[in-house]
Protein backbone atom coordinates (compact mmCIF):
# COMPACT_ATOMS: atom_id res chain seq x y z
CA UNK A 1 25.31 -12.26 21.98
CA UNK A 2 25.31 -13.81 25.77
CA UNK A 3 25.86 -17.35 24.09
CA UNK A 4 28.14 -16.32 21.41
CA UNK A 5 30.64 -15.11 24.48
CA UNK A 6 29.46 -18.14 26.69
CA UNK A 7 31.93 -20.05 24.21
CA UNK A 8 34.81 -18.87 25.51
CA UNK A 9 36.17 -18.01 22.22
CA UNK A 10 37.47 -14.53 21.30
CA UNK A 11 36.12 -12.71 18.14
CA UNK A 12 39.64 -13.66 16.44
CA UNK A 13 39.29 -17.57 16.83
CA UNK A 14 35.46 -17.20 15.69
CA UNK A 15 34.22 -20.01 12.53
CA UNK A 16 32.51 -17.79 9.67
CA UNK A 17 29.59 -18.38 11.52
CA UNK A 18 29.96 -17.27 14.12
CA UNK A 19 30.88 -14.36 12.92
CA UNK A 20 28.25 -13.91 10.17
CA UNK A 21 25.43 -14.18 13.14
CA UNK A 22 27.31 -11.34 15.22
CA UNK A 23 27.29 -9.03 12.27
CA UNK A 24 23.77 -9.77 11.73
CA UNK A 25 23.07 -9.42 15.40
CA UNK A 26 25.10 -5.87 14.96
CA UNK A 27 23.10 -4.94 12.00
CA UNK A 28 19.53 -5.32 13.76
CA UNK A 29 20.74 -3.19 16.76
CA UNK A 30 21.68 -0.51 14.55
CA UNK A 31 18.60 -0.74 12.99
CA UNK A 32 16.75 -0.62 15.83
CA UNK A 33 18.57 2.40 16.78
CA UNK A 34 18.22 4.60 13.99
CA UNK A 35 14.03 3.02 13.85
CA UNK A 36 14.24 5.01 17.38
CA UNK A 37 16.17 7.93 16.60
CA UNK A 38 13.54 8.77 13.63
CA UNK A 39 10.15 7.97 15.94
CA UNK A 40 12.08 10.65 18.49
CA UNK A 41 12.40 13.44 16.52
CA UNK A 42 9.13 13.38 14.74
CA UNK A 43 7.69 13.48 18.11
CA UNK A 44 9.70 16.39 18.74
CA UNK A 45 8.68 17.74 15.13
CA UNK A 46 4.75 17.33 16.54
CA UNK A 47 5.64 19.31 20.01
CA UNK A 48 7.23 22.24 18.09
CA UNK A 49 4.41 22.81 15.34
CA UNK A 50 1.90 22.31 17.84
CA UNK A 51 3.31 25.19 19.92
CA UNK A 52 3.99 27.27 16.56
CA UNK A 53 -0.03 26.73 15.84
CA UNK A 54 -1.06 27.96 19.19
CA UNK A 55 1.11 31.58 18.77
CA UNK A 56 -0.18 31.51 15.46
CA UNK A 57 -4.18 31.40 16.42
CA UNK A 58 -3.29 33.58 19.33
CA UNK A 59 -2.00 36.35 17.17
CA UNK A 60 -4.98 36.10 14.72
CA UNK A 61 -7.39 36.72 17.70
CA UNK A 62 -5.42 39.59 18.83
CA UNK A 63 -5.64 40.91 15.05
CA UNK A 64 -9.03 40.21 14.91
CA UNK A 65 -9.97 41.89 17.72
CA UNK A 66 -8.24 45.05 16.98
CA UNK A 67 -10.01 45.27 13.20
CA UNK A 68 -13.20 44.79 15.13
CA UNK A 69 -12.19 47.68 17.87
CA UNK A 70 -11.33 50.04 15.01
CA UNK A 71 -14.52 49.58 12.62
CA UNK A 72 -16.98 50.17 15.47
CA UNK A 73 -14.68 53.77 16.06
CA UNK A 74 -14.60 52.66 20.23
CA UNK A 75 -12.07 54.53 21.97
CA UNK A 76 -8.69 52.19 21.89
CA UNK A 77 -8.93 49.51 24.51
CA UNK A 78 -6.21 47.05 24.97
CA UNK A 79 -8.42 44.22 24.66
CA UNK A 80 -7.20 40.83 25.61
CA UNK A 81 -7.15 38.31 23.22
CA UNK A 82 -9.72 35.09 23.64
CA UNK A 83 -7.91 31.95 24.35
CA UNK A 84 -7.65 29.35 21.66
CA UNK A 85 -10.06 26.71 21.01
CA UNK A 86 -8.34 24.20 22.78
CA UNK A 87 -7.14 20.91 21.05
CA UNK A 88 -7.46 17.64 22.06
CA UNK A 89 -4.34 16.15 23.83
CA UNK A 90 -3.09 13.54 21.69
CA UNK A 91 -0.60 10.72 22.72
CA UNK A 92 1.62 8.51 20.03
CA UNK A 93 1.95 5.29 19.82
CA UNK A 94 4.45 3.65 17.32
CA UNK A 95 3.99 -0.27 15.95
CA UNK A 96 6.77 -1.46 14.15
CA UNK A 97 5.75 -4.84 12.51
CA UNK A 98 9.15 -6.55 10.73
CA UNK A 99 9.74 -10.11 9.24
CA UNK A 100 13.21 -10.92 9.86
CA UNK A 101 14.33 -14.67 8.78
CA UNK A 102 10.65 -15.36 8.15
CA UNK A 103 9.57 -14.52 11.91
CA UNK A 104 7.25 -11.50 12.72
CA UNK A 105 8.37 -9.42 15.31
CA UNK A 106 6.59 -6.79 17.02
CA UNK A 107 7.66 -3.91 19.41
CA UNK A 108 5.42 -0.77 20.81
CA UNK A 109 6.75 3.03 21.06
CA UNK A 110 5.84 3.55 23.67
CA UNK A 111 4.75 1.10 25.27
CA UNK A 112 1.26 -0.62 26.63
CA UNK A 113 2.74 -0.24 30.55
CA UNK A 114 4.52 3.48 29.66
CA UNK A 115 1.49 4.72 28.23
CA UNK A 116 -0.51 3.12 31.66
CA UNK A 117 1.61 4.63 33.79
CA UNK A 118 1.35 8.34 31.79
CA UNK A 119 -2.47 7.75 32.10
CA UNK A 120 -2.07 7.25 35.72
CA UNK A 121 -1.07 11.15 35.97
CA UNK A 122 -4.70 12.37 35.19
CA UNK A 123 -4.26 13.15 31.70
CA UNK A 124 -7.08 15.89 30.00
CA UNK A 125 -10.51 14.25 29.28
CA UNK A 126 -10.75 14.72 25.48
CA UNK A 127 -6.88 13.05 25.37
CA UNK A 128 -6.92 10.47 22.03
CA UNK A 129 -4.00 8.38 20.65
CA UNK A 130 -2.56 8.02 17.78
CA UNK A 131 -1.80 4.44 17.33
CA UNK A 132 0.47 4.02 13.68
CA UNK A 133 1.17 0.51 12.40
CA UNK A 134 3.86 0.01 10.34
CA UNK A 135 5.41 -2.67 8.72
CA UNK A 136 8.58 -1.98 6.35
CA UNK A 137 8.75 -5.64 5.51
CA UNK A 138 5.07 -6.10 3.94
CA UNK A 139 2.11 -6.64 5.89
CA UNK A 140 1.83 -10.42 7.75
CA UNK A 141 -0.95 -12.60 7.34
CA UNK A 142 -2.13 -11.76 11.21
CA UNK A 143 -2.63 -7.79 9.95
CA UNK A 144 -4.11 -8.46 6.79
CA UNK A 145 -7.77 -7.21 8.06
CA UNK A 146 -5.71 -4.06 8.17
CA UNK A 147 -4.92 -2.64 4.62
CA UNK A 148 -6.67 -3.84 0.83
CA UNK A 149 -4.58 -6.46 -0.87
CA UNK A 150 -3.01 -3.47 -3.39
CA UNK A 151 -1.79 -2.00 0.34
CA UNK A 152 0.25 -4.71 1.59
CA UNK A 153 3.26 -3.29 0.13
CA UNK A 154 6.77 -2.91 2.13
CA UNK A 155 6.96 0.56 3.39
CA UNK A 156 3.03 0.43 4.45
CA UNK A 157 1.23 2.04 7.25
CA UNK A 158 -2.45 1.52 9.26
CA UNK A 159 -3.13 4.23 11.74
CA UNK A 160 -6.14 4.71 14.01
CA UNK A 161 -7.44 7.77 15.97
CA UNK A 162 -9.15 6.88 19.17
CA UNK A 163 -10.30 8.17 22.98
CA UNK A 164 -8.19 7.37 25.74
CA UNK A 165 -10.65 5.51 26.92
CA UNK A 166 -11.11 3.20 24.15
CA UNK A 167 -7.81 2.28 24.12
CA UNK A 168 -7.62 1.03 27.44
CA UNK A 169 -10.40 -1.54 26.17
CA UNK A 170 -8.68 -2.56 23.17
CA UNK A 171 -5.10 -3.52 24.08
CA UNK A 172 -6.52 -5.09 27.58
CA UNK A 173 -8.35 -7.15 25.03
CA UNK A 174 -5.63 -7.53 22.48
CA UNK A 175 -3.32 -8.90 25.57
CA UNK A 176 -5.83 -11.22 26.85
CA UNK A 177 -5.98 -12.83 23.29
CA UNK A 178 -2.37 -12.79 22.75
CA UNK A 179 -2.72 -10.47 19.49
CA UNK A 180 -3.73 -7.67 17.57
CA UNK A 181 -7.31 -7.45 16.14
CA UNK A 182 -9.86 -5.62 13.97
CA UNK A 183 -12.01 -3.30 16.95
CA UNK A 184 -14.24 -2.82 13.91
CA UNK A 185 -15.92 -5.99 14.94
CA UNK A 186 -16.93 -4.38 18.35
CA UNK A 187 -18.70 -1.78 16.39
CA UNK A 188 -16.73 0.82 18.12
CA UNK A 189 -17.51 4.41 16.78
CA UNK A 190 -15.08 5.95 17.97
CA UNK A 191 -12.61 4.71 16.08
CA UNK A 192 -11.20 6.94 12.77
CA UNK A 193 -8.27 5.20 10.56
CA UNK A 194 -6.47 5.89 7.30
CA UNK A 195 -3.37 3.96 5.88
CA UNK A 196 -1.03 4.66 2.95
CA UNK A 197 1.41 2.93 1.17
CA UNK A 198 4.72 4.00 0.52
CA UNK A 199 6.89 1.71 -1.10
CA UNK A 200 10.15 1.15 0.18
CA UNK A 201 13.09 2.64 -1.78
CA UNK A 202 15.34 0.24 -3.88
């Protein structure tokens, strides 16, 4: 956009292209946008069902105890309900993987430096991320260790579950090399993933 304007040209006196690479330019913003806009509110999806699930097991206890007060024929004590098993603190982390004009481009919600700095607030021990590939394009050469051949669809996703800690080793790693890559071959245990494939619409 910076060198379109650099020409000193306004839109108006603009060749067709010109004007074909601002649209495009425009296009790819937008689609960044709305790529954000979606990531946002299934994060806020997540928050609200997680606090839904925790008043939900809190009112089973209270049941619970209650059926258990009334069986044993105790006198009626307001008994307070046992606190829920707690869950492990988990933290996203969004890969988008496109091919646009042939080129592979890669960006991280959030990213490796935001999720640093969140770590830097003492975050809970048993805290794991959530760390979702996904590539709306097809699947690149680079990420192929990722998904079967019958995967590599556009519209596919990789995910892995792992510690806090574990992550910290990986993507140090994965910067010093300059790319992702398969933790499998560290024989890391701690690692769960899935993937799916969900082939984009026509």
């Amino acid at each position: 956009m910076q060198r379109l304007a650099a020409a000193g040209l306004t839109p108006s006196n603009w060749d067709p292209q010109q004007q074909a690479e601002h649209d495009r330019l425009l296009r790819y913003r937008k689609s960044d946008q709305r790529e954000f806009e979606r990531a946002y509110r299934g994060v806020e999806h997540l928050r609200t069902r997680r606090a839904t699930r925790r008043r939900e097991k809190r009112a089973i206890a209270v049941a619970n105890a209650a059926i258990a007060s009334k069986n044993a024929q105790k006198p009626a004590v307001e008994v307070p309900p046992p606190p829920p098993p707690a869950e492990p603190d988990t933290w996203d982390q969004r890969v988008f993987v496109k091919i646009v004009d042939g080129a592979v481009t890669i960006r991280n919600y959030l990213t490796n430096a935001n999720f640093r700095l969140l770590a830097s607030l003492q975050p809970r021990p048993d805290t794991r991320i959530l760390r979702t590939f996904r590539f709306p394009h097809g699947v690149p050469a680079e990420f192929e260790w990722m998904l079967p051949p019958e995967q590599r669809q556009p519209g596919a996703t990789y995910a892995q579950w792992m510690p806090l800690t574990t992550w910290f080793k990986i993507t140090e790693e994965e910067e010093k090399r300059g790319a992702f890559f398969d933790p499998r071959t560290w024989h890391a245990t701690d690692i769960k993933e899935f993937s799916s494939n969900r082939p984009r619409a026509a």
